[in-house]
PDB file of N, CA and C in Angstrom:
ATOM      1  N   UNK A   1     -39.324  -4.197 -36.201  1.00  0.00           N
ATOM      2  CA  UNK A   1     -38.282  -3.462 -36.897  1.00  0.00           C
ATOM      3  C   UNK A   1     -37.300  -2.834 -35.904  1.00  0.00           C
ATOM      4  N   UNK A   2     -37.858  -2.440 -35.080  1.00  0.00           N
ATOM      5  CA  UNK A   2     -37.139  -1.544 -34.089  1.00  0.00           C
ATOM      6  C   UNK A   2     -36.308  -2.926 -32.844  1.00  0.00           C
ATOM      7  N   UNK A   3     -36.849  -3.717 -33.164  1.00  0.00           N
ATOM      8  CA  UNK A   3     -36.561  -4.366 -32.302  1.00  0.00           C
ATOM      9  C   UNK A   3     -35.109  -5.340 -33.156  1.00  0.00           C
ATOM     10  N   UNK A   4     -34.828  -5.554 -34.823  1.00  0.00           N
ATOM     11  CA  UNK A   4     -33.967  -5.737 -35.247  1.00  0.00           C
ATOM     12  C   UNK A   4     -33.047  -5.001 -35.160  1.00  0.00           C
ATOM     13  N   UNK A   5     -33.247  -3.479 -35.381  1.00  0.00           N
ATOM     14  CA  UNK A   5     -32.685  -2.182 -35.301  1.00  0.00           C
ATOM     15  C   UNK A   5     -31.959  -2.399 -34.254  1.00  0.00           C
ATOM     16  N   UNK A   6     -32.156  -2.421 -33.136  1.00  0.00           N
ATOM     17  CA  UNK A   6     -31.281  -2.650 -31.550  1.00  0.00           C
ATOM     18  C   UNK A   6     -30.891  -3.683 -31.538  1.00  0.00           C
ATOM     19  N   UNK A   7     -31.283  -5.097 -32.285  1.00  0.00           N
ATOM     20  CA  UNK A   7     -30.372  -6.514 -31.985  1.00  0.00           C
ATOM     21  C   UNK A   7     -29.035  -6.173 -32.913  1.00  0.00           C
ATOM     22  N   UNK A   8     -29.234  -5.377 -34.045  1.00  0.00           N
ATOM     23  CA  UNK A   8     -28.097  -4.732 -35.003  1.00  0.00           C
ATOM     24  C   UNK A   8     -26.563  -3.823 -34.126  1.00  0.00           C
ATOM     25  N   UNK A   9     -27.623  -3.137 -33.383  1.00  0.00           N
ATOM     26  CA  UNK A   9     -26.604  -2.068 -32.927  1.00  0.00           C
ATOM     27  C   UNK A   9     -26.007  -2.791 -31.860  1.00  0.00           C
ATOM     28  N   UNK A  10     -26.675  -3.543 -30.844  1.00  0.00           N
ATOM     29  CA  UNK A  10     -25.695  -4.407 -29.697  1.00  0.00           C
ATOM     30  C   UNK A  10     -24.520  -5.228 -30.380  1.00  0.00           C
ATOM     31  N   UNK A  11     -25.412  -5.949 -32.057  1.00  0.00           N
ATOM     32  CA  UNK A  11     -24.294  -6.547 -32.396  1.00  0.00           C
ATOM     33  C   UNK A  11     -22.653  -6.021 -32.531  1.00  0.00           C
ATOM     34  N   UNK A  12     -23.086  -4.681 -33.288  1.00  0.00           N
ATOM     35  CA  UNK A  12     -21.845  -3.574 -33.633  1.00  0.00           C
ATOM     36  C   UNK A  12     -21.018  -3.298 -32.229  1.00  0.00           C
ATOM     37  N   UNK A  13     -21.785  -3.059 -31.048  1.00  0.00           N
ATOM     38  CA  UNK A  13     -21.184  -2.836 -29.638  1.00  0.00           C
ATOM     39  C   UNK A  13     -20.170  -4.237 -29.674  1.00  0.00           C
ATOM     40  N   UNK A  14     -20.649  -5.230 -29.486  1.00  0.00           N
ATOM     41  CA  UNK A  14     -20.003  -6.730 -29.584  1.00  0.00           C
ATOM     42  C   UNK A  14     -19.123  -6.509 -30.065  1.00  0.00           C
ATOM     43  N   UNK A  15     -18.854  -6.713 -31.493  1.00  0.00           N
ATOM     44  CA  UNK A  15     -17.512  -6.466 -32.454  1.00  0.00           C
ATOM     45  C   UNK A  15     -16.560  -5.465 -31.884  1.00  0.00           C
ATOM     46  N   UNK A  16     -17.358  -4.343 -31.696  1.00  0.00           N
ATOM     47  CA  UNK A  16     -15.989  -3.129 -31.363  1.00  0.00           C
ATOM     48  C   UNK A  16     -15.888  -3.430 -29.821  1.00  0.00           C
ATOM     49  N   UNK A  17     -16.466  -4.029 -28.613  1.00  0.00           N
ATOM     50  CA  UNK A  17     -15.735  -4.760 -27.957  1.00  0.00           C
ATOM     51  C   UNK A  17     -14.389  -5.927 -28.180  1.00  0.00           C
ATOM     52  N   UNK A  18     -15.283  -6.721 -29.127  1.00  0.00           N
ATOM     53  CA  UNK A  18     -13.839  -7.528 -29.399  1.00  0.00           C
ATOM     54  C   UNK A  18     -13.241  -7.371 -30.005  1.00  0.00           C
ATOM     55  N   UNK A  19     -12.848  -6.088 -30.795  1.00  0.00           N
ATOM     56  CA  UNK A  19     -11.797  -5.725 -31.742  1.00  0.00           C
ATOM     57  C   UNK A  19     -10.765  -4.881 -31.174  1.00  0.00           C
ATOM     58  N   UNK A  20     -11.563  -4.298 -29.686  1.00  0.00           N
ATOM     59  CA  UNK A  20     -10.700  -3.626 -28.817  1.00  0.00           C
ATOM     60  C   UNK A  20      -9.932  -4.505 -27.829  1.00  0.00           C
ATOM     61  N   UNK A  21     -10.756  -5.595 -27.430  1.00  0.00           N
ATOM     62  CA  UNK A  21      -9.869  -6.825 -26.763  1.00  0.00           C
ATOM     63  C   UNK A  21      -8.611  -7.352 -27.408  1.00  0.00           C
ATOM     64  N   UNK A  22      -8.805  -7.253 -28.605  1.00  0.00           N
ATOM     65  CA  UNK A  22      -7.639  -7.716 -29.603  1.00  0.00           C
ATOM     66  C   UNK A  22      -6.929  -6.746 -29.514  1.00  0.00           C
ATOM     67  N   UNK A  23      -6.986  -5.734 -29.548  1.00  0.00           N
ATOM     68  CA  UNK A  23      -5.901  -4.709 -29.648  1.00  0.00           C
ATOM     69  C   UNK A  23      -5.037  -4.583 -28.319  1.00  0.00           C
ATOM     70  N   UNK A  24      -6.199  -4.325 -27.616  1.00  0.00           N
ATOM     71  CA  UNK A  24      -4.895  -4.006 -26.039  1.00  0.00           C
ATOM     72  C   UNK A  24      -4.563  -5.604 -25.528  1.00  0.00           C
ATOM     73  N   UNK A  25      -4.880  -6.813 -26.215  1.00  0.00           N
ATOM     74  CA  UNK A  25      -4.039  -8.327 -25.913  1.00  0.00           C
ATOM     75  C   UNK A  25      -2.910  -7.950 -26.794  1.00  0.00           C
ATOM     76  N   UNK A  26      -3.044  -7.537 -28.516  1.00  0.00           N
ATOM     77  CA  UNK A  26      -1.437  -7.452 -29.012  1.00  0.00           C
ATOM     78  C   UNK A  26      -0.773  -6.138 -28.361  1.00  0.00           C
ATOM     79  N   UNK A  27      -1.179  -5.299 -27.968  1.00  0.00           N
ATOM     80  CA  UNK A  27      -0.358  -4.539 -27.814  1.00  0.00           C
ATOM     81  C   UNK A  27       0.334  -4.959 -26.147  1.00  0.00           C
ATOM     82  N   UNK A  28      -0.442  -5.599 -25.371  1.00  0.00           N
ATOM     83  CA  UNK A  28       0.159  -5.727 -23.859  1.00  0.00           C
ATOM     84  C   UNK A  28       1.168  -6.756 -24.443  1.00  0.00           C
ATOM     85  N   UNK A  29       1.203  -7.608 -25.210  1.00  0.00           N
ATOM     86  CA  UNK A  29       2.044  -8.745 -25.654  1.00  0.00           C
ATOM     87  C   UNK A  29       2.870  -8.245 -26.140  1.00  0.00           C
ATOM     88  N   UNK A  30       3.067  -7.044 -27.291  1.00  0.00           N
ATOM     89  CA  UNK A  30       4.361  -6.030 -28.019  1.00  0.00           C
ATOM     90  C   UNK A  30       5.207  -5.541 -26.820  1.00  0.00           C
ATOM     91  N   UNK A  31       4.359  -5.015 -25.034  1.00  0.00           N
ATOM     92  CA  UNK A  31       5.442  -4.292 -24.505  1.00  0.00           C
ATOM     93  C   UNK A  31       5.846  -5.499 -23.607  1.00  0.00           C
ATOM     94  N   UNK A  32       5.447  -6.751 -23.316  1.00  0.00           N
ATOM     95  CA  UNK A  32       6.261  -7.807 -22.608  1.00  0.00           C
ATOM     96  C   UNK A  32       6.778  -8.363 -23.758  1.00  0.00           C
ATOM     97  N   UNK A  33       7.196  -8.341 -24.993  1.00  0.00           N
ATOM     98  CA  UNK A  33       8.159  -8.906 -25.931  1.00  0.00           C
ATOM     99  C   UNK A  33       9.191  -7.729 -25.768  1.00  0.00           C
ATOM    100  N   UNK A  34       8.929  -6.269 -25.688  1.00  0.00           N
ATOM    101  CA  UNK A  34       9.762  -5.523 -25.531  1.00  0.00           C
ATOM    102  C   UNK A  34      11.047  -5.628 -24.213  1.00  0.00           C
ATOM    103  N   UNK A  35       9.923  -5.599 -23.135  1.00  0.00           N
ATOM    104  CA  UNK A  35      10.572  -5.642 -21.484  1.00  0.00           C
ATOM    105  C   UNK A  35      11.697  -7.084 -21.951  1.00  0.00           C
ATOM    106  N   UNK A  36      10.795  -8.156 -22.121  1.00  0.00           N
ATOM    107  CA  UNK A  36      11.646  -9.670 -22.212  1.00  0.00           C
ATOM    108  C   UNK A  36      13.038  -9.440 -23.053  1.00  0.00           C
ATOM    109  N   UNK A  37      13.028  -8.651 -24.033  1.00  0.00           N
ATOM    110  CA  UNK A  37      14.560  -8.304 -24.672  1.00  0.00           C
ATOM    111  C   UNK A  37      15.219  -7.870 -24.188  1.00  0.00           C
ATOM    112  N   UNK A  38      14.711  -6.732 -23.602  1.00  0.00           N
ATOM    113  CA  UNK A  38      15.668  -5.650 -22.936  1.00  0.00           C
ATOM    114  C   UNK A  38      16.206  -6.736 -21.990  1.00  0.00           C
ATOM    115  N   UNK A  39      15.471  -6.876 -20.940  1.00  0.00           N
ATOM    116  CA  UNK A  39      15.669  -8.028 -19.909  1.00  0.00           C
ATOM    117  C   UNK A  39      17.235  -9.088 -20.020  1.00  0.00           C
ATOM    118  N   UNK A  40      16.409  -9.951 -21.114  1.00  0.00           N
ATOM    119  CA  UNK A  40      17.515 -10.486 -22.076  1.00  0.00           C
ATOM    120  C   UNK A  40      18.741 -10.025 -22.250  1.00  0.00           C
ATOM    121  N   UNK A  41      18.912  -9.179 -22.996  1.00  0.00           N
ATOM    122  CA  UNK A  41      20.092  -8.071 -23.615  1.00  0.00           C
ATOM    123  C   UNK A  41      20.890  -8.103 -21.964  1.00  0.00           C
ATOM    124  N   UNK A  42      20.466  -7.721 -20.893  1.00  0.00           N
ATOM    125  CA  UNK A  42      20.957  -6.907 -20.582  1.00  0.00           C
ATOM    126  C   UNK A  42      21.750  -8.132 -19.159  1.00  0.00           C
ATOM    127  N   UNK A  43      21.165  -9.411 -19.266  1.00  0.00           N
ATOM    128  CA  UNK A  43      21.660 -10.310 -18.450  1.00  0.00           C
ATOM    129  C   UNK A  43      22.758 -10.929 -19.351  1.00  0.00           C
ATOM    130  N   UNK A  44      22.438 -10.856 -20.463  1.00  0.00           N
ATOM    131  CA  UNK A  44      23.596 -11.445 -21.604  1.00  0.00           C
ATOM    132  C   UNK A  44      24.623 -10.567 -21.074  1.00  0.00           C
ATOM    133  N   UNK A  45      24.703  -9.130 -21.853  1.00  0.00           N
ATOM    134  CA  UNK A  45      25.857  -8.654 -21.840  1.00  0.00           C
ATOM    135  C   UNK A  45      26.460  -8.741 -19.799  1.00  0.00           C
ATOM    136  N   UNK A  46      25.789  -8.422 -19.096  1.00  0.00           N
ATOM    137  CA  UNK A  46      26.745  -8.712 -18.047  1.00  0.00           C
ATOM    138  C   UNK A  46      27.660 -10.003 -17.847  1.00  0.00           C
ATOM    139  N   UNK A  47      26.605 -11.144 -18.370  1.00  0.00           N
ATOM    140  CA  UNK A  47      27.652 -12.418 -18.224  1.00  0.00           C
ATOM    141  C   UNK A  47      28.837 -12.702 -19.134  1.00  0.00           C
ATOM    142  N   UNK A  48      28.400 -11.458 -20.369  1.00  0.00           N
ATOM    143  CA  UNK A  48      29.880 -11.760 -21.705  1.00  0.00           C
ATOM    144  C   UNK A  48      30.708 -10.360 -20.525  1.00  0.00           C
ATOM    145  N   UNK A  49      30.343  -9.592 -19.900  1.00  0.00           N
ATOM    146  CA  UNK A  49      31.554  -8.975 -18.884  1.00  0.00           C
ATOM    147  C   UNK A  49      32.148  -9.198 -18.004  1.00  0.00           C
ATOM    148  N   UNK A  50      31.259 -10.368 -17.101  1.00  0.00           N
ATOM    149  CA  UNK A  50      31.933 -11.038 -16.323  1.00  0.00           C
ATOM    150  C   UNK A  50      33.087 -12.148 -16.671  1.00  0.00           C
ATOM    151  N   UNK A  51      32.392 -12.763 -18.003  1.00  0.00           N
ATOM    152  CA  UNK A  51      33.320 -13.947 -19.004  1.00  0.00           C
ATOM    153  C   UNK A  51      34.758 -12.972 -19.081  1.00  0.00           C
ATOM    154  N   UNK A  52      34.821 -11.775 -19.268  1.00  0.00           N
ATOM    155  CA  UNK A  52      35.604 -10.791 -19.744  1.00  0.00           C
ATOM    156  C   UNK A  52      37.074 -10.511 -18.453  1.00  0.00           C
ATOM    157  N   UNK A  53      36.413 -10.295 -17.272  1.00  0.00           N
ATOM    158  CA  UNK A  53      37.050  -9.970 -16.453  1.00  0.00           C
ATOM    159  C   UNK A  53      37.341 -10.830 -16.198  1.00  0.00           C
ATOM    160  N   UNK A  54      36.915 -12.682 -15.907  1.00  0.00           N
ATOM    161  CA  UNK A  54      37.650 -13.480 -14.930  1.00  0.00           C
ATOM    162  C   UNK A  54      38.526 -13.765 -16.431  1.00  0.00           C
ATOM    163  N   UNK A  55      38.330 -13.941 -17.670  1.00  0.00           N
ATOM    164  CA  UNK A  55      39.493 -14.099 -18.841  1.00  0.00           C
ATOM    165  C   UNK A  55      40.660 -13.339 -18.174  1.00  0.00           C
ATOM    166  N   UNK A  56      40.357 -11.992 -17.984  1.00  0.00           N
ATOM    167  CA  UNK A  56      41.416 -10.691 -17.514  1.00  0.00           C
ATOM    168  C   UNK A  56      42.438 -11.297 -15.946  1.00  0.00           C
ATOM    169  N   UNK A  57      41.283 -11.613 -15.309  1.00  0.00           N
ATOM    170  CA  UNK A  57      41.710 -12.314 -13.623  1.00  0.00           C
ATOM    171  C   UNK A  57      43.194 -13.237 -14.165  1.00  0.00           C
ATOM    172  N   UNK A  58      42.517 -14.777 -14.868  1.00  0.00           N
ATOM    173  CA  UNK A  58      43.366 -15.309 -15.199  1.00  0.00           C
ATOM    174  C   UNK A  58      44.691 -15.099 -15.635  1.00  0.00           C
ATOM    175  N   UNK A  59      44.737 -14.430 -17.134  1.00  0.00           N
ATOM    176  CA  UNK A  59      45.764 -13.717 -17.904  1.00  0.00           C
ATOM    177  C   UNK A  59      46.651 -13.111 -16.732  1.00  0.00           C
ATOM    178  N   UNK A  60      46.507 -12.196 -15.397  1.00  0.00           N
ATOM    179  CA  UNK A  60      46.963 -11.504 -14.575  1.00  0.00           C
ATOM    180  C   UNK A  60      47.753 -12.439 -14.148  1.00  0.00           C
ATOM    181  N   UNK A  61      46.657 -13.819 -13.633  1.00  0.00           N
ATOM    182  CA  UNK A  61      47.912 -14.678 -13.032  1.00  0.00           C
ATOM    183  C   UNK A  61      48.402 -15.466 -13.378  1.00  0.00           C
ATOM    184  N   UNK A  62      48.143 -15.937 -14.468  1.00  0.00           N
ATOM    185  CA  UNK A  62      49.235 -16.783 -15.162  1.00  0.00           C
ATOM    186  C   UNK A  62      50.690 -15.609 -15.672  1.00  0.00           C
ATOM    187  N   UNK A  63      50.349 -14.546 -15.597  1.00  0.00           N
ATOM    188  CA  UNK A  63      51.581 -13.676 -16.168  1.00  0.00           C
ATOM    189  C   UNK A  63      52.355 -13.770 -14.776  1.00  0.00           C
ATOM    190  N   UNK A  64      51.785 -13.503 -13.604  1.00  0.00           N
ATOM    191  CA  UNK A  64      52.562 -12.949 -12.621  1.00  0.00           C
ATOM    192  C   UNK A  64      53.338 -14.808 -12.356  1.00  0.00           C
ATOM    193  N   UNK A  65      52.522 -15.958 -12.368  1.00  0.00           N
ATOM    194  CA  UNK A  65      53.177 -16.771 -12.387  1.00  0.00           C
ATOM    195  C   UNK A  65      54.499 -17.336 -12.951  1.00  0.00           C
ATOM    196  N   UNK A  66      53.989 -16.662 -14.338  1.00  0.00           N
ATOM    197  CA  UNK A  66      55.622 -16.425 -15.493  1.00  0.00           C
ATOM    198  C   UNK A  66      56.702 -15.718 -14.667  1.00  0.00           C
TER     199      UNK A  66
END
């Protein structure tokens, strides 16, 4: 009996081991989906500013060419 009793309770240890593995795998995966956006976001918008300024570069000299 006692000896089911403890194959019971290791089992329960087991589970709430792997229910905690699951948790800190989605959650480490939520803050590298987070970082990867930001990341994202933030190489985008420099290249739509750079797109921005050489548009600006141009416009300058085709005017001064006029």
């Amino acid at each position: 009996m006692e000896r089911q009793q403890a194959e019971a309770e290791e089992e329960i240890k087991r589970q709430h081991l792997v229910k905690n593995g699951y948790l800190a795998g989605a959650i480490l995966l939520a803050l590298i989906s987070i970082a990867s956006y930001f990341l994202y976001k933030r190489r985008r918008d420099a290249l739509e500013k750079r797109k921005v300024v050489e548009f600006n570069a141009k416009v300058a000299e085709t005017e001064l060419k006029a």
